[in-house]
Protein backbone atom coordinates (compact mmCIF):
# COMPACT_ATOMS: atom_id res chain seq x y z
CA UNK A 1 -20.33 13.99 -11.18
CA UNK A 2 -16.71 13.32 -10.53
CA UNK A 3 -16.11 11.19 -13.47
CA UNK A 4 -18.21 13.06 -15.49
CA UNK A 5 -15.89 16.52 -15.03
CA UNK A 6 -13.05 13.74 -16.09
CA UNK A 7 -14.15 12.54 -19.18
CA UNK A 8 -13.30 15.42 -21.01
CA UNK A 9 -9.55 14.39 -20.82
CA UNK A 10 -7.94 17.61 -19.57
CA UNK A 11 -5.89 15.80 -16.78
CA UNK A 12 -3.88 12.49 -16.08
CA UNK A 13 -5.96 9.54 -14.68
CA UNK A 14 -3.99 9.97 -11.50
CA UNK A 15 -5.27 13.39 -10.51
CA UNK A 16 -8.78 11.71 -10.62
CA UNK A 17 -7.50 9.01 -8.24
CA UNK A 18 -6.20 11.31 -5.84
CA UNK A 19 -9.62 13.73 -6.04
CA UNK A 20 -11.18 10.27 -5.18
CA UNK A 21 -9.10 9.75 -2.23
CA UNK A 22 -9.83 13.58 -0.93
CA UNK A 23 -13.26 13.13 -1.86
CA UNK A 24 -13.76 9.96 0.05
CA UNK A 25 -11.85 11.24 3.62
CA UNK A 26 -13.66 14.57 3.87
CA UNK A 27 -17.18 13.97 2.85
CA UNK A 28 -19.14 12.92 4.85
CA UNK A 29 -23.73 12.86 4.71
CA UNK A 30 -25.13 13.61 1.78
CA UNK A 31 -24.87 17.20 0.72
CA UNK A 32 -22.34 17.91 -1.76
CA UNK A 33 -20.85 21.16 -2.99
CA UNK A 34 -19.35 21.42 -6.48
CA UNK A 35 -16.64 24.10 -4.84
CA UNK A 36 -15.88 21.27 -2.64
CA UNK A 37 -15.35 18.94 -5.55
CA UNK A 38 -13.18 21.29 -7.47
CA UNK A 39 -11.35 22.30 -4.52
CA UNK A 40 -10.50 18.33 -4.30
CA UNK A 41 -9.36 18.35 -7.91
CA UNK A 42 -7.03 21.22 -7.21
CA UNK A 43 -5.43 19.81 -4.05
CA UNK A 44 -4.90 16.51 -6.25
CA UNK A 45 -3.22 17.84 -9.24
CA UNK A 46 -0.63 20.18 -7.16
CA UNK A 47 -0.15 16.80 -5.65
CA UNK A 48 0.48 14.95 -8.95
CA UNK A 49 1.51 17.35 -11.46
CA UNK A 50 5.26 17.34 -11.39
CA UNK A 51 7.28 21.15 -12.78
CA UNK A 52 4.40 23.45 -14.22
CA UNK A 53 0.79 23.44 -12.93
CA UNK A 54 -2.04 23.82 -15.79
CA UNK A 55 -3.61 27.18 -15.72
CA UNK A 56 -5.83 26.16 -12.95
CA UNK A 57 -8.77 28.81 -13.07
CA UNK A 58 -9.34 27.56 -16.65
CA UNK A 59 -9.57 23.98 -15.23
CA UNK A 60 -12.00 24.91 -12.78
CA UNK A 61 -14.25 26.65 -15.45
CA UNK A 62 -13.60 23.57 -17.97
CA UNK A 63 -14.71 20.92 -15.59
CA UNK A 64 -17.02 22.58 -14.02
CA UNK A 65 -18.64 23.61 -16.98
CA UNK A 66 -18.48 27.63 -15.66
CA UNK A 67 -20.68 26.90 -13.19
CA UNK A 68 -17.68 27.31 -10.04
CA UNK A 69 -16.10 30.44 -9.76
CA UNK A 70 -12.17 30.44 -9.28
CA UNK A 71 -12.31 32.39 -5.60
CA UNK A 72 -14.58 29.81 -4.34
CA UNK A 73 -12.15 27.16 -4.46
CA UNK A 74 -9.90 28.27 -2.31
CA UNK A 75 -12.02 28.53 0.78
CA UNK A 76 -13.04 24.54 -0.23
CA UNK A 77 -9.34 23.88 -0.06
CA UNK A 78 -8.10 25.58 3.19
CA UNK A 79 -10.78 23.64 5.12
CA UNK A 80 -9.83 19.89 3.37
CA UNK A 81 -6.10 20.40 4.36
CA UNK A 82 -7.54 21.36 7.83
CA UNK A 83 -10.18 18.33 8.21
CA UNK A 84 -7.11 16.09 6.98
CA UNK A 85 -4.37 18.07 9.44
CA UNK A 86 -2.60 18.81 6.89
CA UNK A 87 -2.32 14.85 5.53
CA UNK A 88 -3.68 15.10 2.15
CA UNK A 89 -1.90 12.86 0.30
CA UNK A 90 -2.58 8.97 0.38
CA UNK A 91 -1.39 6.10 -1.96
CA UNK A 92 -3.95 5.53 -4.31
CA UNK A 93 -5.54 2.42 -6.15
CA UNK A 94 -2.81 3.31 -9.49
CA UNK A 95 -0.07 3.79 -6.74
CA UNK A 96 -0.66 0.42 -5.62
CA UNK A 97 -0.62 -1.13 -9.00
CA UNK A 98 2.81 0.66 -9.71
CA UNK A 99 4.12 -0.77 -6.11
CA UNK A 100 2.81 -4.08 -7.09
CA UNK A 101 4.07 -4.41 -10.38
CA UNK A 102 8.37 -3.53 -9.40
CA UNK A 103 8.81 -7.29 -8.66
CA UNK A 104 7.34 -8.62 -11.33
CA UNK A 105 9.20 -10.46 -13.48
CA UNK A 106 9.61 -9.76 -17.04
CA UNK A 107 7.72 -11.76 -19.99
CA UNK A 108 7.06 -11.30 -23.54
CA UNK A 109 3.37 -9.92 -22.86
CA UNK A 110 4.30 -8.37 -19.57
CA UNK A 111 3.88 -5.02 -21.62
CA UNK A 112 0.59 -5.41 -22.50
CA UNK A 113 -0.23 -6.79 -19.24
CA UNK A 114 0.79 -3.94 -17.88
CA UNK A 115 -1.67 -1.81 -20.35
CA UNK A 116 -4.44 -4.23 -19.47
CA UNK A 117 -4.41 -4.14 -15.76
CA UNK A 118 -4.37 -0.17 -16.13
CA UNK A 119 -7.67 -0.83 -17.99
CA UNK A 120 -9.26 -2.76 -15.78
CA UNK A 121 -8.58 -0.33 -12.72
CA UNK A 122 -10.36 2.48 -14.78
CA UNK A 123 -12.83 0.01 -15.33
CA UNK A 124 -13.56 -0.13 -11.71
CA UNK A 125 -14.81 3.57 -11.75
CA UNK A 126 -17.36 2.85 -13.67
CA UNK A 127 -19.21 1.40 -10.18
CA UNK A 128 -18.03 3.86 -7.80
CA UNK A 129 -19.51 1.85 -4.81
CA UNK A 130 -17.16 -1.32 -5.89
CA UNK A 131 -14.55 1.04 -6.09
CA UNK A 132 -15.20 2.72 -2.96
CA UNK A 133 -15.83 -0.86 -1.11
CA UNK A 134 -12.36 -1.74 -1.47
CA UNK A 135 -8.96 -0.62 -0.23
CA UNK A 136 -6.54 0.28 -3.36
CA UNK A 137 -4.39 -1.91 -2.50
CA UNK A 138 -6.94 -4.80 -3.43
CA UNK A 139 -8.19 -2.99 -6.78
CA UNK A 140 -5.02 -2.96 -8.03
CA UNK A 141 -4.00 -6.85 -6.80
CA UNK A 142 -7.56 -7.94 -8.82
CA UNK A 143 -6.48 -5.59 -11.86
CA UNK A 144 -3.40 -7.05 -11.94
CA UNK A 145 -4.89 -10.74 -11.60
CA UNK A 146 -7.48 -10.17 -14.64
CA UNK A 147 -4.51 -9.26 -16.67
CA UNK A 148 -2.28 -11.85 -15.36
CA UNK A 149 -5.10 -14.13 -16.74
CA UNK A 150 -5.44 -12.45 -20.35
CA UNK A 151 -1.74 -12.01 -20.78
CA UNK A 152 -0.84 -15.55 -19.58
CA UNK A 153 1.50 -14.18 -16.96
CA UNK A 154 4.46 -16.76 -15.57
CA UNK A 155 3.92 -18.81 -12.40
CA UNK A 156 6.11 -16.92 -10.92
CA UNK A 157 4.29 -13.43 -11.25
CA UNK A 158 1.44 -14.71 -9.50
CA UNK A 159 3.82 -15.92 -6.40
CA UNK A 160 4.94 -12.02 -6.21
CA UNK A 161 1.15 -11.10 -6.17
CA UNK A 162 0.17 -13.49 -4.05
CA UNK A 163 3.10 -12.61 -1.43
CA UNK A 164 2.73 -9.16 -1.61
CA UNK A 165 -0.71 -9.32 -0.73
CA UNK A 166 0.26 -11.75 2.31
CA UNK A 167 2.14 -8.82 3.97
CA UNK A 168 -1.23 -6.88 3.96
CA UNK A 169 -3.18 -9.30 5.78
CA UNK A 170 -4.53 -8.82 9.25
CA UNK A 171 -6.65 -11.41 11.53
CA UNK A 172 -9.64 -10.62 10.59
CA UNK A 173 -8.89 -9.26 7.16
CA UNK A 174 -7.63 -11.11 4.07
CA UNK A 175 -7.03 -9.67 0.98
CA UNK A 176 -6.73 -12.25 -0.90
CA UNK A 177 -10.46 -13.58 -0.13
CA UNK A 178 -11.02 -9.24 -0.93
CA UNK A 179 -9.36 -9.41 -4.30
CA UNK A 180 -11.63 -12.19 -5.76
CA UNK A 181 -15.12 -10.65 -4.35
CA UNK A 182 -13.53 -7.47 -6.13
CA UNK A 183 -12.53 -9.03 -9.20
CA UNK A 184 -15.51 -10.84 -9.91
CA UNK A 185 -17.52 -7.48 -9.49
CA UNK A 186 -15.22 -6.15 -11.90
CA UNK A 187 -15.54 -9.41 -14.20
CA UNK A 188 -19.19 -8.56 -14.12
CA UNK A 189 -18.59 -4.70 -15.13
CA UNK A 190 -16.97 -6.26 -18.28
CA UNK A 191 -19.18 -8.84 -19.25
CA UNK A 192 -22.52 -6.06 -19.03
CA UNK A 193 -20.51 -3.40 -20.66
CA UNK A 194 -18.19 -5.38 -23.11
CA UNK A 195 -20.66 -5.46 -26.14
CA UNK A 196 -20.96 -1.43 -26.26
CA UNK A 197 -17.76 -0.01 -24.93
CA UNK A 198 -15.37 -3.36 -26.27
CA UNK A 199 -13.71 -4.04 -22.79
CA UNK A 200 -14.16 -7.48 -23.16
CA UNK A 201 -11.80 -7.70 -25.90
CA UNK A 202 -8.62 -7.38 -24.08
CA UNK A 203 -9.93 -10.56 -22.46
């Protein structure tokens, strides 16, 4: 349903990111409440949207298809802030990728690389359980890594990868061994959608 309200285009990729990372830290069972859901959506693009906000009762009404009223939203989003203490903002997956990709160094497809790993972090939406199963900081290491590959990124943009990914590791944690299992389920997103929706081309 999420990515459903976001495939009519009205807002930046990063607002759905963030209404992911809402979504995911204050739901919990199974029952689901499109207020909630557009309350989410709210909270994230106040959070992203830099200078003007959109007109955000028509956003409501456009992604929700009319079916949310405007002044049930605002109950939705008193009680997030309050199950999150007031913490609602998180680094998401496309934050990561941005963190990731300062020390990178600079190559004549590193562009386009750039472009493609974007694409293959949207990609990972398309399986919301892979995306879920995995922190951001690991989608974005494997998005960059299947780009690295189809750009035919420099030795020494996989050594900043590789070490920035070090830092994150724990004892019983590695994200390196996370990034492959996550970029082979990705890999595998491509391969069965690549013939209708042309992913595969950019690889």
């Amino acid at each position: 349903m999420v990515l459903q309200a976001f495939d009519k285009r009205l807002l930046p990729d990063r607002v759905l990111y963030r209404t992911l990372a809402i979504l995911c830290r204050t739901f919990y069972g199974t029952w689901f409440d499109e207020s909630r859901m557009m309350a989410s959506v709210i909270l994230a693009v106040k959070l992203t949207v830099k200078g003007s906000l959109p007109d955000l009762p028509f956003v409501v009404r456009y992604l929700s298809n009319g079916r949310v009223p405007f002044g049930d939203v605002a109950p939705w989003e008193a009680i997030i802030v309050n199950t999150l203490n007031g913490d609602v903002d998180v680094p998401t997956a496309i934050d990561f990728l941005d963190l990731l990709g300062h020390g990178l160094p600079t190559w004549e497809g590193s562009v386009a690389c750039r472009r493609m790993a974007e694409i293959v972090l949207q990609l990972s939406l398309v399986d919301l359980s892979l995306y879920l199963d995995h922190p951001g900081v690991v989608l974005a290491a494997s998005a960059w890594a299947m780009a690295f590959c189809a750009a035919e990124a420099p030795t020494e943009a996989w050594s900043v990868l590789v070490g920035a990914l070090n830092t994150c590791s724990l004892d019983a944690w590695s994200p390196l061994a996370g990034m492959l299992q996550c970029a082979r389920g990705i890999w595998r997103l491509c391969k069965l959608r690549g013939q209708r929706r042309h992913f595969c081309c950019v690889f």
